[in-house]
C-alpha atoms as a PDB file:
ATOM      1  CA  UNK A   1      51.532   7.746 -40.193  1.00  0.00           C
ATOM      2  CA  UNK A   2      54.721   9.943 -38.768  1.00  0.00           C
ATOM      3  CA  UNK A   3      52.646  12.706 -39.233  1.00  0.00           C
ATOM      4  CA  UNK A   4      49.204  11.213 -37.170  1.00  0.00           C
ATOM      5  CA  UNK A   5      52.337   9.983 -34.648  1.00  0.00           C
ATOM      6  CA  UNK A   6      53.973  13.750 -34.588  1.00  0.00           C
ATOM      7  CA  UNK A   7      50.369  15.160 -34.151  1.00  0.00           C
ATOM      8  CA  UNK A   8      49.714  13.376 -31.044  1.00  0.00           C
ATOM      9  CA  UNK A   9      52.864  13.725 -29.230  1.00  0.00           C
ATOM     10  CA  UNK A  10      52.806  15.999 -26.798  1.00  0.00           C
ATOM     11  CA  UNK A  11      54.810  18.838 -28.610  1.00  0.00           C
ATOM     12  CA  UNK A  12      52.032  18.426 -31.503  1.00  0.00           C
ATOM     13  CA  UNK A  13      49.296  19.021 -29.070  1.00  0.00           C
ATOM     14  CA  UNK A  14      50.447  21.931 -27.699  1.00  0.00           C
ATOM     15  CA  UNK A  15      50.760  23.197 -31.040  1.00  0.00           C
ATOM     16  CA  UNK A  16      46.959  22.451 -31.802  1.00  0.00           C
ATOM     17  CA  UNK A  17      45.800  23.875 -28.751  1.00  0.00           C
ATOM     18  CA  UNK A  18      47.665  27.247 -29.671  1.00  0.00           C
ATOM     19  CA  UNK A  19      45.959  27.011 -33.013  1.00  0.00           C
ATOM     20  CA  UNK A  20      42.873  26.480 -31.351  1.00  0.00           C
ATOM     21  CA  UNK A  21      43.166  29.016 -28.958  1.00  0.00           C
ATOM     22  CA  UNK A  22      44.464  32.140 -31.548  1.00  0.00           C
ATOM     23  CA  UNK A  23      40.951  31.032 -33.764  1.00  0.00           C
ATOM     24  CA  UNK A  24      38.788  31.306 -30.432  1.00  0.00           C
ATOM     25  CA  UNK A  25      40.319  34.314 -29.898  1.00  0.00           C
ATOM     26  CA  UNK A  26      40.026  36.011 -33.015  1.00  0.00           C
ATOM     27  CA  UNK A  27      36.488  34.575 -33.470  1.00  0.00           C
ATOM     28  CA  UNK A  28      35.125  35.020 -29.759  1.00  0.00           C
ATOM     29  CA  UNK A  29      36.870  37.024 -27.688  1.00  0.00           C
ATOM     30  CA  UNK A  30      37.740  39.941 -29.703  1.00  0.00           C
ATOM     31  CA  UNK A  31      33.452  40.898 -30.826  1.00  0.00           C
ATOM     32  CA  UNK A  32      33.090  40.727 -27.577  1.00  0.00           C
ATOM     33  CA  UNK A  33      35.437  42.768 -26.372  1.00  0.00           C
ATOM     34  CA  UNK A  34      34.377  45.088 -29.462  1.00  0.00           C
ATOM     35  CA  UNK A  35      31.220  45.301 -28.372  1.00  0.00           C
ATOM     36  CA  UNK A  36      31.940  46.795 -24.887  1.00  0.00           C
ATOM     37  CA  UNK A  37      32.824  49.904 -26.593  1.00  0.00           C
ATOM     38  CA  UNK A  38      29.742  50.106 -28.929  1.00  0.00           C
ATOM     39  CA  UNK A  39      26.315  50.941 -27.554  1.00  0.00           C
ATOM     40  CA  UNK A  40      22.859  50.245 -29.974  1.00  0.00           C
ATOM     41  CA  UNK A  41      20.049  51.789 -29.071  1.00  0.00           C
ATOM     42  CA  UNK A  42      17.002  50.598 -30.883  1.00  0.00           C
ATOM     43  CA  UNK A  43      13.869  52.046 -32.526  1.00  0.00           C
ATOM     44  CA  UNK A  44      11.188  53.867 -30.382  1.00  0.00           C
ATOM     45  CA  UNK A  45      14.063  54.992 -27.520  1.00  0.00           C
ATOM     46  CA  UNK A  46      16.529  57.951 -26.780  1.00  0.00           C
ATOM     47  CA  UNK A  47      19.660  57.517 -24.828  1.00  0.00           C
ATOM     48  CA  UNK A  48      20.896  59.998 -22.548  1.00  0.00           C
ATOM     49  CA  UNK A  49      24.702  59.983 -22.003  1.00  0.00           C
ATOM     50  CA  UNK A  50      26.135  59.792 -18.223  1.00  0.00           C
ATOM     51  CA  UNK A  51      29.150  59.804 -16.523  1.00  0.00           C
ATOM     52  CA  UNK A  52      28.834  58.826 -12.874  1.00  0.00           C
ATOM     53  CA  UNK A  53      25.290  58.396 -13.379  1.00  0.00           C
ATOM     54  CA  UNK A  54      24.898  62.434 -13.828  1.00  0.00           C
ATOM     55  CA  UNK A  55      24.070  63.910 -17.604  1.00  0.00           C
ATOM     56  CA  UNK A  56      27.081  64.742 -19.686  1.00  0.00           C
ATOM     57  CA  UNK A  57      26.411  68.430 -20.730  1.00  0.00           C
ATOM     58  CA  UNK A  58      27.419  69.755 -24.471  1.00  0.00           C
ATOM     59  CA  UNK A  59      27.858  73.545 -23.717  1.00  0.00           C
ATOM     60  CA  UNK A  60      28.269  74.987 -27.773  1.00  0.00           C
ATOM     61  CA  UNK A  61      30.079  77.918 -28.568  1.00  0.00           C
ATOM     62  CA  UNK A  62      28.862  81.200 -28.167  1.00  0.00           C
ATOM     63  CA  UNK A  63      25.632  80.329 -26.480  1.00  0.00           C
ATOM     64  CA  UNK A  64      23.957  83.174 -25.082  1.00  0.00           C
ATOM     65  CA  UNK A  65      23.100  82.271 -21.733  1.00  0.00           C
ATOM     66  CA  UNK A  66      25.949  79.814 -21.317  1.00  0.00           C
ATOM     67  CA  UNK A  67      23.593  76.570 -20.790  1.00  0.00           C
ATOM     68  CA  UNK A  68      23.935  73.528 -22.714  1.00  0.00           C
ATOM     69  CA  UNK A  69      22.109  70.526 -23.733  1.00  0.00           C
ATOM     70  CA  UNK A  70      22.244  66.946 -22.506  1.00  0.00           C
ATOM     71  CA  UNK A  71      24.283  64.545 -24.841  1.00  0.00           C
ATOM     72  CA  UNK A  72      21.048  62.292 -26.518  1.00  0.00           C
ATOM     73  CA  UNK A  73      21.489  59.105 -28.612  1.00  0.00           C
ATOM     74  CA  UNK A  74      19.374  58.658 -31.317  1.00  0.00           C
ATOM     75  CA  UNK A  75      18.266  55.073 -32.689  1.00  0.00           C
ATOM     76  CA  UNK A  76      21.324  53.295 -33.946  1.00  0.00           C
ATOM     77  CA  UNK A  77      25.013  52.079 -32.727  1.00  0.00           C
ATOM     78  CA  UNK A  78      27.214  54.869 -31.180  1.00  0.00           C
ATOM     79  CA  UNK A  79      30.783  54.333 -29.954  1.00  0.00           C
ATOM     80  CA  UNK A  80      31.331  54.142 -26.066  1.00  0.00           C
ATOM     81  CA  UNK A  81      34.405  55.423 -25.565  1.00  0.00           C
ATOM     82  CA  UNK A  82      36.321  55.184 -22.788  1.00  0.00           C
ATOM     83  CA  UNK A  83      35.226  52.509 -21.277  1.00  0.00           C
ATOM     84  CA  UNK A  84      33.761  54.142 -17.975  1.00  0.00           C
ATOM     85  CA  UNK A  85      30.699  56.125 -19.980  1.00  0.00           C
ATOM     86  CA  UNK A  86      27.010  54.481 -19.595  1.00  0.00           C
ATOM     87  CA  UNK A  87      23.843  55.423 -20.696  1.00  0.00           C
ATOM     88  CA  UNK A  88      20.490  55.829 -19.494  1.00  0.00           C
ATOM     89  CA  UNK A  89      18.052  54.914 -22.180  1.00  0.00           C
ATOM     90  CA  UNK A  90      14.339  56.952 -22.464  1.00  0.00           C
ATOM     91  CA  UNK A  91      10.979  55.321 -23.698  1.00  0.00           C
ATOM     92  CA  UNK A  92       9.961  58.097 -26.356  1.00  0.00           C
ATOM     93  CA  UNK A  93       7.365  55.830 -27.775  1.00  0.00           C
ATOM     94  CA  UNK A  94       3.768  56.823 -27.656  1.00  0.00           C
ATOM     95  CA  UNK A  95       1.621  56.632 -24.781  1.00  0.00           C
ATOM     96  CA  UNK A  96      -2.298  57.508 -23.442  1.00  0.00           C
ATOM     97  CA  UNK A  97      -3.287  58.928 -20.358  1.00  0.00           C
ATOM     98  CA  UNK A  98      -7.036  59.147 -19.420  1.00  0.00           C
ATOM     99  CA  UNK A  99      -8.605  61.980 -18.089  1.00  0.00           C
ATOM    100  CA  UNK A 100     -11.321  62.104 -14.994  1.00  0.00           C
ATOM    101  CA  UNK A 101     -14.685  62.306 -16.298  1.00  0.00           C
ATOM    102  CA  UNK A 102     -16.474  66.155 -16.056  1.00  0.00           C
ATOM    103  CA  UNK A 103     -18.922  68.329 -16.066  1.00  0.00           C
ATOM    104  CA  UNK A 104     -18.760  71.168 -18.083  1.00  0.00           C
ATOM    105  CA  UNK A 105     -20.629  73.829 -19.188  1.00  0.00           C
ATOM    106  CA  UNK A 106     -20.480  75.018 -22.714  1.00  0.00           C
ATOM    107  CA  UNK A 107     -21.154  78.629 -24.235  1.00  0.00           C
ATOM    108  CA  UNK A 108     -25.531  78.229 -23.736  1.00  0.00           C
ATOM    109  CA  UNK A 109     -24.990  76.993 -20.488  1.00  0.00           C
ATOM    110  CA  UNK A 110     -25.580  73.159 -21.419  1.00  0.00           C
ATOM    111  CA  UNK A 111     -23.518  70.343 -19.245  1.00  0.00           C
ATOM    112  CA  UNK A 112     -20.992  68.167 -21.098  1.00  0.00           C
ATOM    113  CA  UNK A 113     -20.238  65.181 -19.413  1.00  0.00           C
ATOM    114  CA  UNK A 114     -16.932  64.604 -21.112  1.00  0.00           C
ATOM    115  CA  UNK A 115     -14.568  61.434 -21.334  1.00  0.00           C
ATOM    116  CA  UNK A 116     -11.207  62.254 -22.485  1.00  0.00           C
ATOM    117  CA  UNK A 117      -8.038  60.911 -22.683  1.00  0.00           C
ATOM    118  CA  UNK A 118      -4.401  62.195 -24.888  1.00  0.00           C
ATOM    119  CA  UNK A 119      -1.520  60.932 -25.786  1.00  0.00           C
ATOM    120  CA  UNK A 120       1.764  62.061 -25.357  1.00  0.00           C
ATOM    121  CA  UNK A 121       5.721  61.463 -25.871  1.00  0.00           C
ATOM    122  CA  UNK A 122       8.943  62.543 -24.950  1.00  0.00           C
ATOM    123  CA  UNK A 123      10.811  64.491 -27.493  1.00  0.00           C
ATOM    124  CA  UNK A 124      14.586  63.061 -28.536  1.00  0.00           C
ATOM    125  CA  UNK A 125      16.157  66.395 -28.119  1.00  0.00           C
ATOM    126  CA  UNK A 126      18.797  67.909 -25.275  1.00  0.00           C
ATOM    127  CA  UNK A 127      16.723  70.278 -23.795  1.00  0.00           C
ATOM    128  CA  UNK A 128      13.476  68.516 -23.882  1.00  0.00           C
ATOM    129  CA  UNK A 129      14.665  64.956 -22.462  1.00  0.00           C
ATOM    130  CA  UNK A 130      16.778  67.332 -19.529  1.00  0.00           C
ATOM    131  CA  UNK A 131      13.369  68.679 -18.539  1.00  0.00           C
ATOM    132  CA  UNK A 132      11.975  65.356 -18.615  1.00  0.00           C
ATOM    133  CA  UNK A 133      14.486  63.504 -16.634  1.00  0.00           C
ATOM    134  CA  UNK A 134      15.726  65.959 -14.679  1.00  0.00           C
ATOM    135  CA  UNK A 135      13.420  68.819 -13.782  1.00  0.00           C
ATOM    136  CA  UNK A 136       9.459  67.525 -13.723  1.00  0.00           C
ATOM    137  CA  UNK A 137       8.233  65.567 -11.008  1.00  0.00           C
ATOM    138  CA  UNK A 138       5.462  63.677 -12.549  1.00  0.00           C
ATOM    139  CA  UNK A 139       5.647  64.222 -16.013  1.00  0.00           C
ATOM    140  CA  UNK A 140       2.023  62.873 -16.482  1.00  0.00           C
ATOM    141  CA  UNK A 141       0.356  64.672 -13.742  1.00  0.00           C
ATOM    142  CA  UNK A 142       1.497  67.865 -15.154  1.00  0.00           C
ATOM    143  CA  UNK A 143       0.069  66.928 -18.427  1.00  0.00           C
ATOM    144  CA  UNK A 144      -3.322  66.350 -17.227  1.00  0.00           C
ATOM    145  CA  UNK A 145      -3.620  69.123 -15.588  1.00  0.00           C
ATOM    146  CA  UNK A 146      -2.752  71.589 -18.838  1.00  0.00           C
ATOM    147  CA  UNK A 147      -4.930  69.529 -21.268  1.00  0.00           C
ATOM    148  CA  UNK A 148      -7.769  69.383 -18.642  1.00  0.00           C
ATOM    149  CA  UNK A 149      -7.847  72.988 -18.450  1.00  0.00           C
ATOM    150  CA  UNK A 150      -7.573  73.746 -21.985  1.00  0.00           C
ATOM    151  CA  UNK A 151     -10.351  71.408 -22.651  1.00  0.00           C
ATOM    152  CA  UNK A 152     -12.244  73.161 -20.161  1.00  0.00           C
ATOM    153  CA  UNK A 153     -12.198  76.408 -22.120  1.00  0.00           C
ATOM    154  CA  UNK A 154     -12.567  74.261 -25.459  1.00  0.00           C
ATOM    155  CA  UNK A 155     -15.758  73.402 -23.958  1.00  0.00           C
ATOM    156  CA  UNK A 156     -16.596  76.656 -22.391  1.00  0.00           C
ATOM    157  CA  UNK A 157     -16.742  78.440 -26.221  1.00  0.00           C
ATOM    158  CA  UNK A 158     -18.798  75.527 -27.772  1.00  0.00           C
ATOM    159  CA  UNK A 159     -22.117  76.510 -28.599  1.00  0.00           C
ATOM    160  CA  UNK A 160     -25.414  73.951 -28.701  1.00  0.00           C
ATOM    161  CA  UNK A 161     -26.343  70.545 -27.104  1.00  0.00           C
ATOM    162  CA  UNK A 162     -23.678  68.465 -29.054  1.00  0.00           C
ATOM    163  CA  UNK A 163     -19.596  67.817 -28.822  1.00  0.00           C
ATOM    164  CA  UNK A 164     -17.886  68.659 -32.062  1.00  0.00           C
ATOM    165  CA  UNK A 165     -16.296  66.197 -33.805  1.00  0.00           C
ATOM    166  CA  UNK A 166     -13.124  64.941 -32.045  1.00  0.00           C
ATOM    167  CA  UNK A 167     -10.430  66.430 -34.980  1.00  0.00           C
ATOM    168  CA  UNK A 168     -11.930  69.989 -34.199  1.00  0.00           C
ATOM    169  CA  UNK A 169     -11.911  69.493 -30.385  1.00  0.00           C
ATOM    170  CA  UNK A 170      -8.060  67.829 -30.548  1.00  0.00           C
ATOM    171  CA  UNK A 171      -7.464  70.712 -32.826  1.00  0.00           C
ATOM    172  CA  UNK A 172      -8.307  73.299 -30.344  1.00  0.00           C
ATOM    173  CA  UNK A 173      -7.009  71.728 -27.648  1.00  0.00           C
ATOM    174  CA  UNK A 174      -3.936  71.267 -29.293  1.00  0.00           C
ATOM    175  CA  UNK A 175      -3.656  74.815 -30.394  1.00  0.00           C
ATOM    176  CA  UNK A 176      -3.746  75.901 -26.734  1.00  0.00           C
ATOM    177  CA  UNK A 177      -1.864  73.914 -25.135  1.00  0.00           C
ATOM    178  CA  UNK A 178       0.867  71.990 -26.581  1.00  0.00           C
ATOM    179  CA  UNK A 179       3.749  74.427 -26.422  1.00  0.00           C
ATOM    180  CA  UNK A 180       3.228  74.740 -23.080  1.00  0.00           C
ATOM    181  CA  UNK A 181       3.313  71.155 -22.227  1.00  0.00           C
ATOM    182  CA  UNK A 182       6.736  70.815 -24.229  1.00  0.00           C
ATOM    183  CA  UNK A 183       7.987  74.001 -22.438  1.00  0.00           C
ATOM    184  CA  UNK A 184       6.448  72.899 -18.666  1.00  0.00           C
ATOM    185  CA  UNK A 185       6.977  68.489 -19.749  1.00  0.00           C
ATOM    186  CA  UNK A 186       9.178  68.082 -22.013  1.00  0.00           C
ATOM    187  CA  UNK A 187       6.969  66.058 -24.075  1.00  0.00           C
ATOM    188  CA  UNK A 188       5.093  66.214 -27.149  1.00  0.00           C
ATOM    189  CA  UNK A 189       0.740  66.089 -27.066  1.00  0.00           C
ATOM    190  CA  UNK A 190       0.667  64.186 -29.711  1.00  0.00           C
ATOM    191  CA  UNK A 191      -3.801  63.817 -29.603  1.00  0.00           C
ATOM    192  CA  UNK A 192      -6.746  64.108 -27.831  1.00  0.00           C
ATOM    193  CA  UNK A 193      -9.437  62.038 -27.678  1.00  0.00           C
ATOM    194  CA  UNK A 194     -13.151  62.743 -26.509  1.00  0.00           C
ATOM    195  CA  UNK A 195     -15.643  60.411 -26.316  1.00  0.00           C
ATOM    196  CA  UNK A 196     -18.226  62.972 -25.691  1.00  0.00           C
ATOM    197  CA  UNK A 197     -21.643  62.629 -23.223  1.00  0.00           C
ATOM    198  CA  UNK A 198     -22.054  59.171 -21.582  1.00  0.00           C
ATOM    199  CA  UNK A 199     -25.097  57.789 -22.829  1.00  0.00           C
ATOM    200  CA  UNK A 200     -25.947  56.014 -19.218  1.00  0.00           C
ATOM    201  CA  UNK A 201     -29.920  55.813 -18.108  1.00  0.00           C
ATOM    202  CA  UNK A 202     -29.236  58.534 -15.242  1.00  0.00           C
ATOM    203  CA  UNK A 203     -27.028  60.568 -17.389  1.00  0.00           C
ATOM    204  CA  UNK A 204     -29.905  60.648 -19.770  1.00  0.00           C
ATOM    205  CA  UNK A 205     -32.386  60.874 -16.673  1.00  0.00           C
ATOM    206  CA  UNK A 206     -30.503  63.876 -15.869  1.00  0.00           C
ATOM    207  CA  UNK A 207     -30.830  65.477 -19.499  1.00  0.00           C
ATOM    208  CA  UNK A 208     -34.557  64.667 -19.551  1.00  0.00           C
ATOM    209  CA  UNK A 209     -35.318  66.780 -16.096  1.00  0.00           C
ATOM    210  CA  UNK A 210     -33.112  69.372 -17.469  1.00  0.00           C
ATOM    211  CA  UNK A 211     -34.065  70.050 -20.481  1.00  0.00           C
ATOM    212  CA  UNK A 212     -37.571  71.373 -18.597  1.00  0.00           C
ATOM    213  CA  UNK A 213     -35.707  74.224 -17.421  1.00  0.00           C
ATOM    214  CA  UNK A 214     -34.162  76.309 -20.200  1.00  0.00           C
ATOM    215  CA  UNK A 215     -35.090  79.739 -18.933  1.00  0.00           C
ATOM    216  CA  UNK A 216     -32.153  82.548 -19.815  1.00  0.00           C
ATOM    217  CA  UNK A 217     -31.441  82.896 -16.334  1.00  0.00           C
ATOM    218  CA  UNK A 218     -31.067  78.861 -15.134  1.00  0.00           C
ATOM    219  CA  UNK A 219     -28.353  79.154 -18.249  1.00  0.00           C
ATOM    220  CA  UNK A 220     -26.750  81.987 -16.861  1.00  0.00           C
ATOM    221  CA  UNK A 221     -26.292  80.615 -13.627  1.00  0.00           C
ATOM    222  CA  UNK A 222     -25.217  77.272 -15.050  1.00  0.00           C
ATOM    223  CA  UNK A 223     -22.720  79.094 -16.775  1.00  0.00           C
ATOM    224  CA  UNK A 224     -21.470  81.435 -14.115  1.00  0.00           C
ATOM    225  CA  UNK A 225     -20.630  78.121 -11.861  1.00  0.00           C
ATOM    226  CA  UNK A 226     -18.075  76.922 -14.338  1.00  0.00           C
END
């Protein structure tokens, strides 16, 4: 009983809210405050690291031309250290763009009308997320315009009335194109996707009338307009 009496006085709850407040503390206050100077940056994104909202640049040793590559955070926890540093964090997952639909003209002069679309992600690297972020306008308009005109001479060398099977055609495409997107982008191609002639009643209306004019020259001239 004197010790329920001692308890309640007023020295005794001081004492318990000083308890209380030290367990709070350790319990509450000090993850959080942890946890200010840890960033995580999860599966499927890249982290570039800033100060003052501009790039923090790595320059290594003995580079030749004296550039350097932006500081990237991989998938995981990092330290944040001081207190002032941010990040900027980068979709790298996968993603599809669709091409216009066109006509073009393969090696016997037959019309393609072709349906494409690729996919495509930024690469987790210095140099590859600086040209992403920092030096291409529109990353995806770029893109389009490099796999549109390698599929164009894809096309261009296929002989006979059919599209290939999509693995050769992505091959190809791939082949000619994809270091130059990473170069020009930044980004990886990662596949391209053709759905080949659209089977539509005045595509096929189209096919029928043509297919009455196969003379060597109509080819040739079919040809030379592409």
């Amino acid at each position: 009983m004197d010790m329920l009496l001692t308890m309640m006085s007023a020295k005794g709850t001081m004492s318990l809210l000083k308890t209380g407040t030290m367990f709070l503390t350790v319990l509450l206050v000090v993850p959080a405050l942890l946890k200010l100077f840890i960033v995580t940056v999860e599966e499927g994104w890249a982290a570039i690291r800033t100060r003052n909202g501009k790039p923090i640049i790595r320059k290594p040793k003995g580079a030749p031309d004296g550039t350097g590559e932006v500081v990237v955070l991989r998938p995981g926890s990092h330290g944040a250290f001081p207190l002032f540093y941010w990040y900027k964090l980068v979709d790298v997952r996968c993603r599809a763009t669709d091409l216009p639909v066109r006509e073009l003209t393969g090696a016997n002069g037959h019309q393609h009308r072709v349906h494409a679309s690729f996919e495509w992600r930024p690469i987790p690297s210095g140099h590859d997320l600086r040209v992403f972020e920092l030096d291409v306008v529109n990353v995806k308009e770029r893109a389009s315009n490099l796999v549109s005109a390698a599929l164009r001479d894809a096309v261009r060398r296929i002989d006979g009335e059919d599209l290939p099977h999509n693995d050769e055609v992505n091959t190809r495409v791939l082949d000619a194109c994809a270091d130059e997107i990473r170069n020009a982008c930044g980004v990886e191609l990662v596949r391209v996707m053709i759905t080949g002639d659209a089977l539509t009643d005045g595509y096929l209306m189209a096919e029928a009338l043509r297919s009455t004019d196969r003379a060597p020259e109509a080819a040739a001239a079919l040809h030379a307009l592409n």
